[in-house]
N, C-alpha and C. Protein backbone atom coordinates (compact mmCIF):
# COMPACT_ATOMS: atom_id res chain seq x y z
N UNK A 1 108.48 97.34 88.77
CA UNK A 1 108.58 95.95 88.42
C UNK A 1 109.75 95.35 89.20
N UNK A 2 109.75 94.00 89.83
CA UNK A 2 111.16 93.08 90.43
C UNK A 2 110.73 91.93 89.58
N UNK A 3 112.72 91.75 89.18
CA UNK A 3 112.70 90.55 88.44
C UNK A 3 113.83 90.16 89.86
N UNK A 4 113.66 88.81 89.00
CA UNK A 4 115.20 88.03 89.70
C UNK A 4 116.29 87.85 88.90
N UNK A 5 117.66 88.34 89.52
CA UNK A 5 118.37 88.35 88.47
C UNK A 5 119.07 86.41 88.39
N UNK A 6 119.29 86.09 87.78
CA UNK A 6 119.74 84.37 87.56
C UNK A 6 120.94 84.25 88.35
N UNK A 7 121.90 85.00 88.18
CA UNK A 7 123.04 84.68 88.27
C UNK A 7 123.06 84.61 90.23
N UNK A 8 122.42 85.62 90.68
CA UNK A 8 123.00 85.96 92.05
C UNK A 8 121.77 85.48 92.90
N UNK A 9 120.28 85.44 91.88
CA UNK A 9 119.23 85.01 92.65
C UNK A 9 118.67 86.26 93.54
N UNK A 10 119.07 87.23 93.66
CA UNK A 10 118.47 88.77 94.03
C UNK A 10 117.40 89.26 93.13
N UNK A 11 116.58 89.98 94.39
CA UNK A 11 115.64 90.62 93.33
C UNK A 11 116.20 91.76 92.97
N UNK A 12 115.48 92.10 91.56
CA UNK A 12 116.27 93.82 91.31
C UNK A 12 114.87 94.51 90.95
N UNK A 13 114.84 95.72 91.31
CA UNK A 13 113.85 96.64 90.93
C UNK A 13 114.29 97.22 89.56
N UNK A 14 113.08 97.30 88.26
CA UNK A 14 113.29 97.73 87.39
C UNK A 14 112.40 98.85 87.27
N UNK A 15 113.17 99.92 87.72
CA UNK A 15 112.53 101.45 87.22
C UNK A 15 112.16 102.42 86.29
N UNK A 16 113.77 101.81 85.22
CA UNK A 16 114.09 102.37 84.28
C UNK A 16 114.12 101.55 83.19
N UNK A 17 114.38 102.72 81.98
CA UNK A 17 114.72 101.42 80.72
C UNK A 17 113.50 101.14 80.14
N UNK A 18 113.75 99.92 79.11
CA UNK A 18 112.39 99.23 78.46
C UNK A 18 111.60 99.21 78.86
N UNK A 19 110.55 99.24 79.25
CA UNK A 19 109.03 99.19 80.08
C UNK A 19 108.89 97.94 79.41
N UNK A 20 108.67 97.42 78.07
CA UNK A 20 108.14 96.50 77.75
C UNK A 20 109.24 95.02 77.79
N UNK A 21 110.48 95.05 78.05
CA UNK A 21 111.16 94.20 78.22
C UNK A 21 111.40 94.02 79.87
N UNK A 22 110.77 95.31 80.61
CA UNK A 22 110.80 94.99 82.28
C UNK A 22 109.59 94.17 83.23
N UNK A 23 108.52 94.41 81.79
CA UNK A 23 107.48 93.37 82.23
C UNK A 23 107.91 92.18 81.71
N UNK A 24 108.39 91.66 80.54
CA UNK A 24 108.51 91.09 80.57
C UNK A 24 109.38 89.88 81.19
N UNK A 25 110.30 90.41 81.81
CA UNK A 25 111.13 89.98 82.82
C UNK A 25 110.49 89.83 83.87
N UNK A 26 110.14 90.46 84.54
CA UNK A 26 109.20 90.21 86.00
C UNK A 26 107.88 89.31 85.65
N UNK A 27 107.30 88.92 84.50
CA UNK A 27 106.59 87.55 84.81
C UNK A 27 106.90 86.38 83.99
N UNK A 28 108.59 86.33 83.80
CA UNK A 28 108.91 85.61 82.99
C UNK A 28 109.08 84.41 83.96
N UNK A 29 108.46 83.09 84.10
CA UNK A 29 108.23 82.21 85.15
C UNK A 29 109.16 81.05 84.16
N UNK A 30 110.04 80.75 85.08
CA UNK A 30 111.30 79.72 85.20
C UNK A 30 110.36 78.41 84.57
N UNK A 31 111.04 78.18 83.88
CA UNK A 31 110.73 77.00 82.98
C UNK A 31 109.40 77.00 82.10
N UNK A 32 108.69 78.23 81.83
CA UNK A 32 107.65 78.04 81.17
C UNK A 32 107.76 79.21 80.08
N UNK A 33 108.56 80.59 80.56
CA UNK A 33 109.13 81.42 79.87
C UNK A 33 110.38 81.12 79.95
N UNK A 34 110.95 81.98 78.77
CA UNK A 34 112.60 82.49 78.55
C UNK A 34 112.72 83.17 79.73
N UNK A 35 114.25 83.20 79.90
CA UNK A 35 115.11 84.02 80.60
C UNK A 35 114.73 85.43 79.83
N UNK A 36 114.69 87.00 80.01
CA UNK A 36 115.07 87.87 79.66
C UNK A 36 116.29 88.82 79.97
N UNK A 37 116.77 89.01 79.31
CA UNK A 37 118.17 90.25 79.10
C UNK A 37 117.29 91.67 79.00
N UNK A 38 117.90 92.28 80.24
CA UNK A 38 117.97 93.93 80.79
C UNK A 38 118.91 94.16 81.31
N UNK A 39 119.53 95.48 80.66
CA UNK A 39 120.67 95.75 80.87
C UNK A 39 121.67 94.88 81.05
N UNK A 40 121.75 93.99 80.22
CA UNK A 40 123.38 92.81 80.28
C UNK A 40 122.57 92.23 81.41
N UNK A 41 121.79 92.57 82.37
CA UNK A 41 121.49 90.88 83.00
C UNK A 41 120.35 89.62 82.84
N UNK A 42 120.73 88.49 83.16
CA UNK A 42 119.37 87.26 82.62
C UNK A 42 118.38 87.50 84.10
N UNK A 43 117.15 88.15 83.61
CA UNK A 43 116.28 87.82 84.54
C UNK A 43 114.98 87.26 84.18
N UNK A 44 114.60 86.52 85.47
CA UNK A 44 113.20 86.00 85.46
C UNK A 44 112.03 86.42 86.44
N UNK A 45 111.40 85.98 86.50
CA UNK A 45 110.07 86.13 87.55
C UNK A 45 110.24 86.98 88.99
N UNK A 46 110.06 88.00 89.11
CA UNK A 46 110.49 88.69 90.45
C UNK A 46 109.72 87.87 91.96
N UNK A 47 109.36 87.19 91.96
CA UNK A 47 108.52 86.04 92.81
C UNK A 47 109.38 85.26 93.40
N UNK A 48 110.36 85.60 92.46
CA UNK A 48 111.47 83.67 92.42
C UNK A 48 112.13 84.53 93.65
N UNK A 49 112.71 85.58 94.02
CA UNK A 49 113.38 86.55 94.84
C UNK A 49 112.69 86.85 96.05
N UNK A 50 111.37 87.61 95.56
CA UNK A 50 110.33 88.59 96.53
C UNK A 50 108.97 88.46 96.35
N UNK A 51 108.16 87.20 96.56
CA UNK A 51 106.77 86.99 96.18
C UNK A 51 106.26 88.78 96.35
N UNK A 52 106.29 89.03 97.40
CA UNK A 52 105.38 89.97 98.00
C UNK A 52 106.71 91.39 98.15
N UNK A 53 106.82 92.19 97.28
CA UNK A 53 107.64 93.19 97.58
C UNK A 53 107.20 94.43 98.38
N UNK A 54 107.40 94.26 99.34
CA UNK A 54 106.47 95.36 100.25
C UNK A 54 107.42 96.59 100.55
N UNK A 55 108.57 95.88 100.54
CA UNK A 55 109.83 97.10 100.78
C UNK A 55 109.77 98.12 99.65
N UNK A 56 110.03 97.23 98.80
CA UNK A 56 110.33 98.74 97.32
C UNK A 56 108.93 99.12 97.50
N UNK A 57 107.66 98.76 97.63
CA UNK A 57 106.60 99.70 97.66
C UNK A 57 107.15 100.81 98.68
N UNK A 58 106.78 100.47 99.70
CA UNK A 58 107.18 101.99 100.82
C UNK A 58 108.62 102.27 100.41
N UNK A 59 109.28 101.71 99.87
CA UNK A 59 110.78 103.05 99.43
C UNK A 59 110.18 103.57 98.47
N UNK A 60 109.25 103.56 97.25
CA UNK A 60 108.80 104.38 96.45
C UNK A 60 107.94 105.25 96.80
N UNK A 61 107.37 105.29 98.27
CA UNK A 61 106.46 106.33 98.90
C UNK A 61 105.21 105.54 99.01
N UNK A 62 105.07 104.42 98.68
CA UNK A 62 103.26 103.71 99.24
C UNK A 62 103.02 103.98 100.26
N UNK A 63 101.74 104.56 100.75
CA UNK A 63 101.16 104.51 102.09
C UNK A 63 100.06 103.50 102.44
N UNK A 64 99.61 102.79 100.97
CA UNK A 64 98.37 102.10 101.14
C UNK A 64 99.31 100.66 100.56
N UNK A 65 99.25 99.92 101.31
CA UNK A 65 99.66 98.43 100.16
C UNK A 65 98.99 97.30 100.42
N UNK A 66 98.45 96.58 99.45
CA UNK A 66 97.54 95.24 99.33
C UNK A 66 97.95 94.28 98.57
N UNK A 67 97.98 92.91 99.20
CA UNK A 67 98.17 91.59 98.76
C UNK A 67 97.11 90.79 99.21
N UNK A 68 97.02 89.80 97.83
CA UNK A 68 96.12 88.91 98.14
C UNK A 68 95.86 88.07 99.58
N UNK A 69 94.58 87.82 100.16
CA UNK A 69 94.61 87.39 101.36
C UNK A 69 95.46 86.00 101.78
N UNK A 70 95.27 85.42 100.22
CA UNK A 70 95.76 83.76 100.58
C UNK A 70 97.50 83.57 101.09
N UNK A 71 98.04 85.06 100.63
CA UNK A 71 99.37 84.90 101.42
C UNK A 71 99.46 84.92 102.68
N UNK A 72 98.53 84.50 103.51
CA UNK A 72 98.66 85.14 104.87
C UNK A 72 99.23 85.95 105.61
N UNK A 73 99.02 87.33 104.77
CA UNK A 73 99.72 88.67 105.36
C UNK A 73 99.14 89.10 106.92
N UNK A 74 99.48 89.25 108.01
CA UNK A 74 99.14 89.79 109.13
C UNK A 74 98.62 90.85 108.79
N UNK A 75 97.45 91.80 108.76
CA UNK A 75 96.95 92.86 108.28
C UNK A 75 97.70 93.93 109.22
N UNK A 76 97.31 93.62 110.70
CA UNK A 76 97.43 94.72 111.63
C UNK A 76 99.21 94.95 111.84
N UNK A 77 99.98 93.83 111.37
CA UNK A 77 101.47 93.39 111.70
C UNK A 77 101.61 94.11 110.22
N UNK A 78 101.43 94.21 109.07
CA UNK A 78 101.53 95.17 108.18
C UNK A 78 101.48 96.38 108.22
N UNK A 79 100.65 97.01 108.64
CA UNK A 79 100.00 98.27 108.70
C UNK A 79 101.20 99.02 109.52
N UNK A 80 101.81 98.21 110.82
CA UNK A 80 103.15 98.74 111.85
C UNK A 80 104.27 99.18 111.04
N UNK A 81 104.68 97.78 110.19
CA UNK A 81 105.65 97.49 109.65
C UNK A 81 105.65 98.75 108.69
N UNK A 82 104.69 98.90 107.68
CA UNK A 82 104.94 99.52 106.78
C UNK A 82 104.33 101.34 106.57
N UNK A 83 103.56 101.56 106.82
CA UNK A 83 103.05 102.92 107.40
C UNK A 83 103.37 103.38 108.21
N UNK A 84 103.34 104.91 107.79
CA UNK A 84 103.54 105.67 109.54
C UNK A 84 102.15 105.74 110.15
């Protein structure tokens, strides 16, 4: 899960901890949800940071990763970037 944390505006990867308070943080959308508290910090919507987190996928070991087409992801400019 990535939320954004409020204060610094970074995304943070939530690995650990609550499962059910880390979702809820990562689609907690600015002005329609609350802020959530994890671990002492206010986070919201991991979008607000990293629409498309492609990095923490391949640091967690992804070899396959997919996003919707309408982001206009370069398929073949992906595939470089992020696979061996």
């Amino acid at each position: 899960m990535i939320a954004t944390d409020v204060r610094t505006g970074r995304a943070r990867r939530l690995s650990a901890g609550d499962a059910a308070a880390a979702v809820l943080a990562s689609a907690s959308i600015p002005g329609v949800y609350p802020v959530v508290r994890f671990d002492g910090v206010d986070l919201v919507d991991g979008g607000v940071a990293s629409n498309t987190p492609i990095s923490d996928a391949a640091e967690l070991g992804a070899t396959k990763i997919g996003t919707p087409r309408h982001l206009g992801v370069n398929w073949r400019g992906l595939r470089r970037l992020v696979l061996p």
